[in-house]
N, C-alpha and C. Protein backbone atom coordinates (compact mmCIF):
# COMPACT_ATOMS: atom_id res chain seq x y z
N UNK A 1 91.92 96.23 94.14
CA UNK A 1 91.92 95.30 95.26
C UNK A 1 92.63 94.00 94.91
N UNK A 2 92.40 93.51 93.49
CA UNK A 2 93.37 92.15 93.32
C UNK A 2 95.03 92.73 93.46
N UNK A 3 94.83 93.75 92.80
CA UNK A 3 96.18 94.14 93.16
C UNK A 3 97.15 94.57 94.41
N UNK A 4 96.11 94.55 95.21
CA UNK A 4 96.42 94.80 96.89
C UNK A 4 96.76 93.30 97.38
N UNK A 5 96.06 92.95 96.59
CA UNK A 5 95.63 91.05 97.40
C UNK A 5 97.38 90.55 96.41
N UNK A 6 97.40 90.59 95.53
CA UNK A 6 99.06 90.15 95.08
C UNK A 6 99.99 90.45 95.76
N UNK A 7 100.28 91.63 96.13
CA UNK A 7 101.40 92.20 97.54
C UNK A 7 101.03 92.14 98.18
N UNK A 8 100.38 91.28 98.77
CA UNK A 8 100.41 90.55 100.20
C UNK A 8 100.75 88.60 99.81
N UNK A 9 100.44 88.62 98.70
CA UNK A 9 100.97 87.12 98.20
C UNK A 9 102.19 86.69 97.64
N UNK A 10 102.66 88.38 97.61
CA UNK A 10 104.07 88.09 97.43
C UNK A 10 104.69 87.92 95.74
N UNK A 11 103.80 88.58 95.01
CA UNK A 11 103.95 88.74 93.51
C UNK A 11 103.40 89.78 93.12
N UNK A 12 104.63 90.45 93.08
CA UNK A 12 104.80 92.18 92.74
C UNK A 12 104.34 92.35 91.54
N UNK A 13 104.79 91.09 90.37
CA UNK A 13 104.67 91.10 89.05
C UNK A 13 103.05 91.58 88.38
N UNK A 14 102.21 90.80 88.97
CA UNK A 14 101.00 90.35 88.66
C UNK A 14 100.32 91.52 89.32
N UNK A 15 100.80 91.73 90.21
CA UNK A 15 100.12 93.35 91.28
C UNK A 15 100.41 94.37 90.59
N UNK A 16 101.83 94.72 89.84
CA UNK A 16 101.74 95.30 89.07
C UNK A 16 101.12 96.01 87.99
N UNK A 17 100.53 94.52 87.30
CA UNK A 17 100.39 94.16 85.99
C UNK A 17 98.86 95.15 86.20
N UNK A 18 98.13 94.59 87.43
CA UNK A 18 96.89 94.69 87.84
C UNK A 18 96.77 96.48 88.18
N UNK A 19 97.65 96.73 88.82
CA UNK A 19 97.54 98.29 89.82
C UNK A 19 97.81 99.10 87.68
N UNK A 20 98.58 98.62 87.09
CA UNK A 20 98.94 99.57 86.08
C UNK A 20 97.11 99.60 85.34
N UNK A 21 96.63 98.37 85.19
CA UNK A 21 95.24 98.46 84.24
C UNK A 21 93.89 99.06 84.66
N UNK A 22 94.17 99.10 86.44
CA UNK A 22 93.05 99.65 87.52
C UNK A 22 93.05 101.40 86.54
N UNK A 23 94.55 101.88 87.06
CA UNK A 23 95.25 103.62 86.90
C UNK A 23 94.46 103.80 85.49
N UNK A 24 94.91 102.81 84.55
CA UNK A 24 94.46 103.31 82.94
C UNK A 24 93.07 103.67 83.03
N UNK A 25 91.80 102.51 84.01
CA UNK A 25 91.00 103.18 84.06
C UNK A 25 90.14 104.05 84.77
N UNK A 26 90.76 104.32 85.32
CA UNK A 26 90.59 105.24 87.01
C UNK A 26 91.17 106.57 86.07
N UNK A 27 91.94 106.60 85.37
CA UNK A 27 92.01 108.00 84.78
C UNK A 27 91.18 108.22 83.53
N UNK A 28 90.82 107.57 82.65
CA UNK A 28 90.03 107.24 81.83
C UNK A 28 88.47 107.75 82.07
N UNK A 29 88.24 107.39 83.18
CA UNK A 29 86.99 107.30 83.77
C UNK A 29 86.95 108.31 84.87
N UNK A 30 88.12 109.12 85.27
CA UNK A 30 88.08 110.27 86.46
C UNK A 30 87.27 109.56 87.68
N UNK A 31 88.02 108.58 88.00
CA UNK A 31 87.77 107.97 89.44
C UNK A 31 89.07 108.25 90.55
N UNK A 32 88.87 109.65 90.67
CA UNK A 32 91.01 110.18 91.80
C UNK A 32 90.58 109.39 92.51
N UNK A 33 89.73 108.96 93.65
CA UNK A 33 90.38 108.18 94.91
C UNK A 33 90.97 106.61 94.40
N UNK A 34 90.26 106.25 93.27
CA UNK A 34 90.72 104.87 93.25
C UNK A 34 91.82 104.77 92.56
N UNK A 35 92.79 106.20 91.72
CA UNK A 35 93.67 106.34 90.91
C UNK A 35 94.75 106.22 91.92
N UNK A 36 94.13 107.02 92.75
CA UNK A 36 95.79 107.10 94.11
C UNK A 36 95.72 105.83 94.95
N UNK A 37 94.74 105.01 95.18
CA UNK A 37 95.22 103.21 95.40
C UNK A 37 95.96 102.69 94.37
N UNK A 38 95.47 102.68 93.59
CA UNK A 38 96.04 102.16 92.10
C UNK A 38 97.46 102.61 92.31
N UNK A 39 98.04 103.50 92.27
CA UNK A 39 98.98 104.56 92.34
C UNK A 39 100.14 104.07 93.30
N UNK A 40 99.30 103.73 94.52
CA UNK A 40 100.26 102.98 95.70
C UNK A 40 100.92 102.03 95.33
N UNK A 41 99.48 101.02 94.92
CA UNK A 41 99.45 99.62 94.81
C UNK A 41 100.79 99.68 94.00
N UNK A 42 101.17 99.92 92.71
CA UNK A 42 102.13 99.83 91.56
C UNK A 42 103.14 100.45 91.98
N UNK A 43 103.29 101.97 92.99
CA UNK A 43 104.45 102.27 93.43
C UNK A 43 105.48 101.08 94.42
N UNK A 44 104.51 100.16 94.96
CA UNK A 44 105.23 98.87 96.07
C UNK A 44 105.66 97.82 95.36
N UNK A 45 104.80 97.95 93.89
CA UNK A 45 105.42 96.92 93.31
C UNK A 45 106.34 96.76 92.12
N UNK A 46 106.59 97.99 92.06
CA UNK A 46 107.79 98.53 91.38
C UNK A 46 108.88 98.29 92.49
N UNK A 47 108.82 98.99 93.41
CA UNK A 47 110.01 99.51 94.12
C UNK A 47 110.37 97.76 94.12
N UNK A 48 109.31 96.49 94.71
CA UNK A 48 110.02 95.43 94.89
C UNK A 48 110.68 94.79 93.55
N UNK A 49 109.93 95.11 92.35
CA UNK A 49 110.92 94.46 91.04
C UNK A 49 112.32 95.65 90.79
N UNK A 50 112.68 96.41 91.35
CA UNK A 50 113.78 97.05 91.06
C UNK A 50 114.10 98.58 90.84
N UNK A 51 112.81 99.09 90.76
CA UNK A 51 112.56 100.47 90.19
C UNK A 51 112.11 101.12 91.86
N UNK A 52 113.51 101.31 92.46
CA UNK A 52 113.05 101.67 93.96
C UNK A 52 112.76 103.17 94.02
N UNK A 53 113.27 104.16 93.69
CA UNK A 53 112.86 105.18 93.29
C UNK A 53 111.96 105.93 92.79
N UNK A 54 111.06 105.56 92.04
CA UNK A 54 109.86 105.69 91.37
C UNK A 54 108.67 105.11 91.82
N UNK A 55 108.79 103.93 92.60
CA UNK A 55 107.94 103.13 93.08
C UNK A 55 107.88 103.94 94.72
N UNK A 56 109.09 104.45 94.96
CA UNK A 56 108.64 105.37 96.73
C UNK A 56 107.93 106.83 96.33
N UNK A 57 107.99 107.57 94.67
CA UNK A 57 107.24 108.95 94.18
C UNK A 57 105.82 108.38 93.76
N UNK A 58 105.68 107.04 93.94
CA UNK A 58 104.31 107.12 93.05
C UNK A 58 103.30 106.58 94.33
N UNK A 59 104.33 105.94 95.73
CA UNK A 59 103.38 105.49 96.87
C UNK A 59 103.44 106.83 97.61
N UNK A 60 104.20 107.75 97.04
CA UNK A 60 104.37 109.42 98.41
C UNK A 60 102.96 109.95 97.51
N UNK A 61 103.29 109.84 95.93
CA UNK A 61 101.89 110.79 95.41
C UNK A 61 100.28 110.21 95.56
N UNK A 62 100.06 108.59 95.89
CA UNK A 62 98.71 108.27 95.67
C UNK A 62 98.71 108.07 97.34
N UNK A 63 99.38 108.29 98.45
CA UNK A 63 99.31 108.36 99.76
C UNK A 63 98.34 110.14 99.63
N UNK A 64 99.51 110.72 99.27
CA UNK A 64 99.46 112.35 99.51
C UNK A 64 97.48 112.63 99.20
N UNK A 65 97.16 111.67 97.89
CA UNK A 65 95.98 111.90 97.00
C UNK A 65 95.08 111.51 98.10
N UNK A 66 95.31 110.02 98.36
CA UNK A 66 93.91 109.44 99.75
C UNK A 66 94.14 110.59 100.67
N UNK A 67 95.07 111.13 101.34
CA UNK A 67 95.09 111.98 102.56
C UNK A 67 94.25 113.20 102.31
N UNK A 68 94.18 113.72 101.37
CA UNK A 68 93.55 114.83 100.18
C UNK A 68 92.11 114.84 100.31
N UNK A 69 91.64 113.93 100.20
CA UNK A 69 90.25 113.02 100.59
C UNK A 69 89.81 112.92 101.93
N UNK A 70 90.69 113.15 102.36
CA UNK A 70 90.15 113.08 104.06
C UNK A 70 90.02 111.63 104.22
N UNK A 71 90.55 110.14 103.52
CA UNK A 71 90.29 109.34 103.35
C UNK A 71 91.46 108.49 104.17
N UNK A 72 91.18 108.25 105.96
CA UNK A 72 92.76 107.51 106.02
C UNK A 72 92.38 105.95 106.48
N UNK A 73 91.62 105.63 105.79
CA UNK A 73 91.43 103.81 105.56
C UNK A 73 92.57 103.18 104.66
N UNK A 74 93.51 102.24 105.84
CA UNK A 74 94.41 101.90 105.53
C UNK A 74 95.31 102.09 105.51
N UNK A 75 95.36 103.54 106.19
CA UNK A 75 96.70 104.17 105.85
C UNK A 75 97.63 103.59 106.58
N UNK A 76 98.03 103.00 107.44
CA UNK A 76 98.94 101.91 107.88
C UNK A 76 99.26 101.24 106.88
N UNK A 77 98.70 100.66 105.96
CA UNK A 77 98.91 99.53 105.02
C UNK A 77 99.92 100.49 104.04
N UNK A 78 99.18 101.56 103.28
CA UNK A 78 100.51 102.40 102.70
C UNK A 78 101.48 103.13 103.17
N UNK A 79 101.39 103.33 104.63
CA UNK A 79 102.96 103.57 105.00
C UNK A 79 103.96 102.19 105.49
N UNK A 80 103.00 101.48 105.22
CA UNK A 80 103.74 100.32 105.41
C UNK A 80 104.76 99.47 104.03
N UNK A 81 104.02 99.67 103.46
CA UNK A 81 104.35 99.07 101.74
C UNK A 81 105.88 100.60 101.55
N UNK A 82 105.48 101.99 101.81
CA UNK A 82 106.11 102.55 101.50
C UNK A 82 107.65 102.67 102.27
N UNK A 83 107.47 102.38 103.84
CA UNK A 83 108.78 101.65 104.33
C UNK A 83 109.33 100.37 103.69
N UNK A 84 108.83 99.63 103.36
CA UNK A 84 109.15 98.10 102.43
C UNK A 84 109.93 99.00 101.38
N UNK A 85 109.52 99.74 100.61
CA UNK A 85 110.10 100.56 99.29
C UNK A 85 111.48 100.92 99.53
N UNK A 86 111.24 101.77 101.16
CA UNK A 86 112.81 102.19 101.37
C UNK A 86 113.56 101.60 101.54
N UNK A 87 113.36 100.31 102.34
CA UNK A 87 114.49 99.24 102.76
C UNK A 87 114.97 98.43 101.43
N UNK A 88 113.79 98.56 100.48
CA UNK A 88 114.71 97.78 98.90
C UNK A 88 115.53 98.55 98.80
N UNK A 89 115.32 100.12 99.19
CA UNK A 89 116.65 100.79 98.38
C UNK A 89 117.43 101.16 99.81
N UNK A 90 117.68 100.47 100.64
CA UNK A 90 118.69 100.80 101.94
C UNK A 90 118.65 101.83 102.71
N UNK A 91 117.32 102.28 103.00
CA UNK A 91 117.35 103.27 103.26
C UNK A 91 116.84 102.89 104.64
N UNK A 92 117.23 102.26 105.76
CA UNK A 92 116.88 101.70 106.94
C UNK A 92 116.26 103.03 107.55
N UNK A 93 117.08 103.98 108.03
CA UNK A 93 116.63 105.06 108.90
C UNK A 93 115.49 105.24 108.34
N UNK A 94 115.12 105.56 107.24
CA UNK A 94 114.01 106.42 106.77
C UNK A 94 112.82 105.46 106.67
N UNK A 95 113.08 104.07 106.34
CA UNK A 95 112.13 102.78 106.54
C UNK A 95 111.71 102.40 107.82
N UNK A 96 112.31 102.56 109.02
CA UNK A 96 111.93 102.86 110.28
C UNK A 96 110.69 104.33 110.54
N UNK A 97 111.47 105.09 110.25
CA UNK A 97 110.84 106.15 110.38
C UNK A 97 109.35 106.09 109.60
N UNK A 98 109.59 105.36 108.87
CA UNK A 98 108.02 104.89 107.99
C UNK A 98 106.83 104.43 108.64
N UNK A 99 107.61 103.24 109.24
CA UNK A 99 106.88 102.30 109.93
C UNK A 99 106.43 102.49 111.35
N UNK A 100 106.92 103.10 111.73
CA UNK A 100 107.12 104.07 113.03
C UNK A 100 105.33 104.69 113.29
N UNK A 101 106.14 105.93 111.73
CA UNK A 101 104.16 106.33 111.34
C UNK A 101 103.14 106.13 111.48
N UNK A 102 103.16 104.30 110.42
CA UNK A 102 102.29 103.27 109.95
C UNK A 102 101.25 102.91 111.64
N UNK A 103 102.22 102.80 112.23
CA UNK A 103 101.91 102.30 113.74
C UNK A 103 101.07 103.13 114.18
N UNK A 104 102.00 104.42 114.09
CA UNK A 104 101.21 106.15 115.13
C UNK A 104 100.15 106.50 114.69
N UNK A 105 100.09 106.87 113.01
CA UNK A 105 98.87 107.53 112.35
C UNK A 105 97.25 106.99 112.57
N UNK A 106 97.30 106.00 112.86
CA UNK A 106 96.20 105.08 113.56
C UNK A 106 96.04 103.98 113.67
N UNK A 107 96.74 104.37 115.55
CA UNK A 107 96.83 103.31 116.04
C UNK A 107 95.51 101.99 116.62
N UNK A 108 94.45 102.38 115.89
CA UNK A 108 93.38 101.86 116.58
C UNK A 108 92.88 100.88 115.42
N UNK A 109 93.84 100.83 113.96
CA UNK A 109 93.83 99.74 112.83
C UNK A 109 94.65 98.80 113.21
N UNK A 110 94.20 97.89 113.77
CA UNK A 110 95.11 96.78 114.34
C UNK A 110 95.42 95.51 112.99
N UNK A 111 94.61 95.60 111.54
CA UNK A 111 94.76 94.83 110.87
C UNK A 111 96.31 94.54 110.71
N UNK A 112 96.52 95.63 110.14
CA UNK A 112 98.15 95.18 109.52
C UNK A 112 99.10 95.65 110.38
N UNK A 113 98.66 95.84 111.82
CA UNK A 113 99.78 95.97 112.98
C UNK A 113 101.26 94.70 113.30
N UNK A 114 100.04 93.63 113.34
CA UNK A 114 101.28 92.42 112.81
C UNK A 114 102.51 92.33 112.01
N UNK A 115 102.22 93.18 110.90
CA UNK A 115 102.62 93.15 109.73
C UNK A 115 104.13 94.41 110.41
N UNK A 116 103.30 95.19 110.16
CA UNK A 116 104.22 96.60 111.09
C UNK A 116 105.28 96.15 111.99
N UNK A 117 105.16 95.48 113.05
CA UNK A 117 105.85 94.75 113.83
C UNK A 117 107.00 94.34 113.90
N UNK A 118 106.29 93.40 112.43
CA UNK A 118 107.79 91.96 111.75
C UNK A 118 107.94 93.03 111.31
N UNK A 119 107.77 94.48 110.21
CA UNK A 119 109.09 94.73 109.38
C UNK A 119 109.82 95.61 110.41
N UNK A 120 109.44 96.12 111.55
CA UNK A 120 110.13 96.77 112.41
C UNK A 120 111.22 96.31 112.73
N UNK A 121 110.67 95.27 113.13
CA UNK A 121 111.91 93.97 113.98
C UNK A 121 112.78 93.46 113.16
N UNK A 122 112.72 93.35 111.70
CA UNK A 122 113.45 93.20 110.99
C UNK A 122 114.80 94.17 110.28
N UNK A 123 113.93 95.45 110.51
CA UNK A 123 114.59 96.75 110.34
C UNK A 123 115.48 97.29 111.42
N UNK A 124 115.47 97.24 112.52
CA UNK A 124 116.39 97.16 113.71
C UNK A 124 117.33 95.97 113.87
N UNK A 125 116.62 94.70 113.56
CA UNK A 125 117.85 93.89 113.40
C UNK A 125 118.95 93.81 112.66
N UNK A 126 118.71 95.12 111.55
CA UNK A 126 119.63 95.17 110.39
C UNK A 126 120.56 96.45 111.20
N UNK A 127 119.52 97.17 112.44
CA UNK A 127 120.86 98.42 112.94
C UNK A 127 121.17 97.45 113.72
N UNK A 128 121.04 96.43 114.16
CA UNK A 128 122.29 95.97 115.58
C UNK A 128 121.18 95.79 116.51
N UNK A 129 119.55 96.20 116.37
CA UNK A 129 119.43 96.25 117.80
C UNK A 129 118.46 95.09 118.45
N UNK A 130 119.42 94.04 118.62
CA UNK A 130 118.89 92.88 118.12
C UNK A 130 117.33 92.64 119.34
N UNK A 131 117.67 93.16 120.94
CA UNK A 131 116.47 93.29 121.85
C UNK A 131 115.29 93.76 121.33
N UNK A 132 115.49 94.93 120.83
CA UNK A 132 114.03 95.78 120.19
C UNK A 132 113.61 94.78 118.93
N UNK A 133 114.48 94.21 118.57
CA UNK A 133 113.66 93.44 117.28
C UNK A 133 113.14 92.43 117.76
N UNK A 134 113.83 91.73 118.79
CA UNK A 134 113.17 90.83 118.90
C UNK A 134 111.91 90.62 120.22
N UNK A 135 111.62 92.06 120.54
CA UNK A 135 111.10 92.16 121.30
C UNK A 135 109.10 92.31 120.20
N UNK A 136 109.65 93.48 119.05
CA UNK A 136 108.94 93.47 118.25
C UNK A 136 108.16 92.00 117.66
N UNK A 137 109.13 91.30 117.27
CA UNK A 137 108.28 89.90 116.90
C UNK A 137 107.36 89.08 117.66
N UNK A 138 107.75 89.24 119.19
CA UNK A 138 107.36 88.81 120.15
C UNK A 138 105.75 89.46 120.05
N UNK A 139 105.60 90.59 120.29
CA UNK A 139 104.73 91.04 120.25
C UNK A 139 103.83 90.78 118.56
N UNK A 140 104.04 90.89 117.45
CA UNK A 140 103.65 90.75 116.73
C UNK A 140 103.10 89.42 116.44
N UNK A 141 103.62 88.33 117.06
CA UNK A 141 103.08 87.01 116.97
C UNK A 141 102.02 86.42 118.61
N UNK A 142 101.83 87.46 119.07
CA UNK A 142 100.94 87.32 119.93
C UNK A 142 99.93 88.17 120.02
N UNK A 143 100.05 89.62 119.42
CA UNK A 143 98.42 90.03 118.45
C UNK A 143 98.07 89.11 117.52
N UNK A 144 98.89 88.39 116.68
CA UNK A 144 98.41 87.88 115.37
C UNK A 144 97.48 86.83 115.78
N UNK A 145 98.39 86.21 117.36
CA UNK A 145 97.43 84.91 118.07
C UNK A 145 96.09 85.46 118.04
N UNK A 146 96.08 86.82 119.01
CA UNK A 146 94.93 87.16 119.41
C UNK A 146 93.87 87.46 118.72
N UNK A 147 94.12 87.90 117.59
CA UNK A 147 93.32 88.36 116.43
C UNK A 147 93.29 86.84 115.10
N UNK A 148 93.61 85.73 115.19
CA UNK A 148 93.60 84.34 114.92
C UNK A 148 94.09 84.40 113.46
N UNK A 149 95.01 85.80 112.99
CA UNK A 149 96.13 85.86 111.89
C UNK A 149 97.07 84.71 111.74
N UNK A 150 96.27 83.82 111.17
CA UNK A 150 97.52 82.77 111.02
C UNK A 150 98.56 83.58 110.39
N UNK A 151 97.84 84.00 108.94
CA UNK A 151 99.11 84.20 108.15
C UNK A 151 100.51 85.16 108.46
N UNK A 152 99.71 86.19 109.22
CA UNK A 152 100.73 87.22 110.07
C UNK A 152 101.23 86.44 110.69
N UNK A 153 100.79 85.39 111.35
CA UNK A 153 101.97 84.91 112.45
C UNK A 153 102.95 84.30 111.93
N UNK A 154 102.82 82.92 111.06
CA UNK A 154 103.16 82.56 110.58
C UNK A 154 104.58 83.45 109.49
N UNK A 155 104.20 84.47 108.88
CA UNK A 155 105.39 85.40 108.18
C UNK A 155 105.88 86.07 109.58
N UNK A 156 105.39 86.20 110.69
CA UNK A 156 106.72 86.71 111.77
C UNK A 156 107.39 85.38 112.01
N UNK A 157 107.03 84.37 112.06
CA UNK A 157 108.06 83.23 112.88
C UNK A 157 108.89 83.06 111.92
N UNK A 158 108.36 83.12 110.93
CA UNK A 158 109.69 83.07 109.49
C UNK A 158 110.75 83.65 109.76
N UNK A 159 110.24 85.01 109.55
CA UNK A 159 111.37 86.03 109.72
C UNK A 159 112.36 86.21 110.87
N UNK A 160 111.51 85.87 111.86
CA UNK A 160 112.25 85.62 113.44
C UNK A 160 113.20 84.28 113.02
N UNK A 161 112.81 83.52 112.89
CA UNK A 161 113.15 82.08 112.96
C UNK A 161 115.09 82.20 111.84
N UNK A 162 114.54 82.99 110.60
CA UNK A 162 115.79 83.07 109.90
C UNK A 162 116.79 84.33 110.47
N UNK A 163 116.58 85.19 111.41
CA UNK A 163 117.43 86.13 111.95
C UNK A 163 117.91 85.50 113.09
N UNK A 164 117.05 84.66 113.63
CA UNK A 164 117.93 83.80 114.95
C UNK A 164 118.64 82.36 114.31
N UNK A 165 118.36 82.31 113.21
CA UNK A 165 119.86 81.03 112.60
C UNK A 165 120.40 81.64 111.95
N UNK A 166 120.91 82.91 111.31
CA UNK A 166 121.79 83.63 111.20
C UNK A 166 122.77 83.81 112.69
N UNK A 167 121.98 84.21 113.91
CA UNK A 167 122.94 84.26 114.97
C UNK A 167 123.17 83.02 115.07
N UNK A 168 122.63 81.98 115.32
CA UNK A 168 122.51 80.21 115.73
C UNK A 168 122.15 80.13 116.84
N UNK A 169 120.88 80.70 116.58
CA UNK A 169 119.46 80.76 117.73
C UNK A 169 118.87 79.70 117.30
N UNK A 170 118.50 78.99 116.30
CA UNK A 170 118.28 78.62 115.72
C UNK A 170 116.38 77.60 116.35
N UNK A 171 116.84 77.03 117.39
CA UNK A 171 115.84 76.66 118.00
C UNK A 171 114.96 76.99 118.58
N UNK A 172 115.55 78.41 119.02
CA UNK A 172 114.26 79.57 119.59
C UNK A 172 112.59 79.83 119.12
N UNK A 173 113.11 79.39 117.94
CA UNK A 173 111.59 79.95 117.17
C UNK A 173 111.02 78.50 116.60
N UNK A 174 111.81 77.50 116.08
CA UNK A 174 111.49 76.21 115.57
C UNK A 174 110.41 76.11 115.71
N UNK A 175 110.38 75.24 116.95
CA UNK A 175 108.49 74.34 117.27
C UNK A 175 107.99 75.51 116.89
N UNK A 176 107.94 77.35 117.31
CA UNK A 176 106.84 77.74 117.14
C UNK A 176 106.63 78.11 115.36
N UNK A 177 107.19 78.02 114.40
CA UNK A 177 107.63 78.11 113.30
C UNK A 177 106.65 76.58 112.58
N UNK A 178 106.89 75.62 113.23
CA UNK A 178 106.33 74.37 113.24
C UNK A 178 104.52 74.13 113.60
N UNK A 179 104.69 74.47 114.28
CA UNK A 179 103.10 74.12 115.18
C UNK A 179 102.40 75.48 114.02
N UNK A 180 102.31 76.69 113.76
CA UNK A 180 101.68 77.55 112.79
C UNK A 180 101.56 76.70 111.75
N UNK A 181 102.84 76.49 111.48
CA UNK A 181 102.64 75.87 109.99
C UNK A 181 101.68 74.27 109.92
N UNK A 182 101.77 73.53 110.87
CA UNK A 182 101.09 72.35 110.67
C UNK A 182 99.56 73.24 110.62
N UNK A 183 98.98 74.89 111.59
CA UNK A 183 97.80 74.67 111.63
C UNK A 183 97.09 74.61 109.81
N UNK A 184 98.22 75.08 109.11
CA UNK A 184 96.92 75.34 107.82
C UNK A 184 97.11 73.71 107.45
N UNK A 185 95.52 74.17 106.13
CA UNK A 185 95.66 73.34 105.94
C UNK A 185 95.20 73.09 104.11
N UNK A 186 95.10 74.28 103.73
CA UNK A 186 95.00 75.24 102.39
C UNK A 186 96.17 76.17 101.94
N UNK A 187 96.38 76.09 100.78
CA UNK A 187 97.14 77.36 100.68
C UNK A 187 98.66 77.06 100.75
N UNK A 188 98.88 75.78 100.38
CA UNK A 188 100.63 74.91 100.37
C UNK A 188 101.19 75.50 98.83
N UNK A 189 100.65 76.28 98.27
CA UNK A 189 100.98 76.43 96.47
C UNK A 189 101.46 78.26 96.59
N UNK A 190 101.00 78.88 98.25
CA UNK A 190 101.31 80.13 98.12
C UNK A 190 102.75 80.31 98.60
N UNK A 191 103.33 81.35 98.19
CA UNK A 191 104.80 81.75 98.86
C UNK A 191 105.45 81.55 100.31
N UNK A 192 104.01 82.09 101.14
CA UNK A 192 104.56 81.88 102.62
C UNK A 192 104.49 81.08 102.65
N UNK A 193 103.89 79.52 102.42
CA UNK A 193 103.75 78.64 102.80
C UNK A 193 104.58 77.44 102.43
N UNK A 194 105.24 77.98 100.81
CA UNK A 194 106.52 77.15 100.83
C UNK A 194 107.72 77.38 100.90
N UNK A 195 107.66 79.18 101.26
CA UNK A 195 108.75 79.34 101.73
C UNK A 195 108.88 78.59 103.23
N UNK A 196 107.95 78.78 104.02
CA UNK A 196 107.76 77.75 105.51
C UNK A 196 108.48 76.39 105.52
N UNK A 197 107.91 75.78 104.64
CA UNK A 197 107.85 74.47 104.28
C UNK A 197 109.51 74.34 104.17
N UNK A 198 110.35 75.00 103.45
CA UNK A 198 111.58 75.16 102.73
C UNK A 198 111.93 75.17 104.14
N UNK A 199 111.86 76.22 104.69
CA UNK A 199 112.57 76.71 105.98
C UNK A 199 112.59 75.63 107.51
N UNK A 200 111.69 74.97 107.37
CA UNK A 200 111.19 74.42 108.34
C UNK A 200 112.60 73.13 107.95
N UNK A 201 112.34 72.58 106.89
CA UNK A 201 113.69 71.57 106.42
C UNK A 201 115.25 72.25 106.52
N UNK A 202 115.12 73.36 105.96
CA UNK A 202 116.67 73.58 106.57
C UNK A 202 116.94 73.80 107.72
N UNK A 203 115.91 73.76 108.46
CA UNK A 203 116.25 73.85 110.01
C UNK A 203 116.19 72.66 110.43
N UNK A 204 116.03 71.77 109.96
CA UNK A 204 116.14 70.59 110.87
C UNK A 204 115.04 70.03 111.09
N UNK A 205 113.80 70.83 111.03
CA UNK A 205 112.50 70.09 111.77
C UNK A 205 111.91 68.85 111.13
């Protein structure tokens, strides 16, 4: 679980470090369901330090293991991490097709639907299709309202915010990019929050 909680904070390294010492003893100790989290966890955070290949066989084998179990808590969250895997290695079609899943397989886990959303919208904006993506964010930052996800919201306006000043949309998303970020008021030392911070200045605000 710390190691779940690092890839979402945005340090693969340390999630790593964590998902590799969980596995040592999850096999050690013949604990399979918690070997194939473990398993995920380190396949997402490989694929993001560089090892994209190995890190999408080790989130297909500890996915395959929970499913095995009859166990599908979360499973959005690992087909989600495992589309993230493909798009490190360019594999858009098939990272769509991931996330696509993440959404379908159960749709009634609204946690990391937010999440699903932004990388959708991000993943279509890379085919051209700039309506559906940004139709996606739209939606993703108004569950996140509804469900009072700062942090989801907050990482969609990002992402929105830097694909529309790439076009020189640039103002589209601002204030709302702005007003999230003034709500915290903890948590200025984590990634999203200074990547925000960063972003919010090169835009002007």
């Amino acid at each position: 679980m710390a190691a779940t909680l690092h890839l979402i904070l945005r340090d693969p390294q340390e999630a790593g470090d964590l998902a590799t010492s969980s596995l040592q003893l999850c096999d050690k100790h013949k604990f399979p369901q918690f070997a194939a989290l473990s398993r995920i966890a380190l396949g997402r955070a490989r694929a993001e330090l560089g090892d994209v290949h190995e890190g999408i066989e080790l989130i297909r084998e500890g996915a395959a293991e929970t499913l095995a179990t009859r166990n599908r808590n979360a499973i959005s969250v690992y087909l989600h991490w495992l589309s993230e895997a493909q798009m490190f290695g360019g594999k858009i079609s098939e990272a769509i097709e991931s996330v696509n899943k993440a959404m379908n397989e159960e749709p009634t886990q609204l946690y990391f639907r937010p999440e699903n959303l932004r990388l959708r919208a991000g993943l279509r904006f890379k085919r051209g299709d700039i309506e559906l993506a940004d139709a996606d964010f739209d939606e993703s930052i108004a569950l996140a309202r509804r469900m009072g996800a700062k942090a989801w919201e907050l990482r969609t306006a990002m992402s929105q915010a830097r694909l529309l000043a790439a076009q020189g949309r640039p103002d589209q998303t601002l204030a709302i990019l702005a007003d999230i970020y003034n709500c915290f008021t903890e948590g200025f030392d984590t990634a999203d929050l200074k990547d925000a911070k960063q972003l919010l200045e090169q835009l002007g605000a």
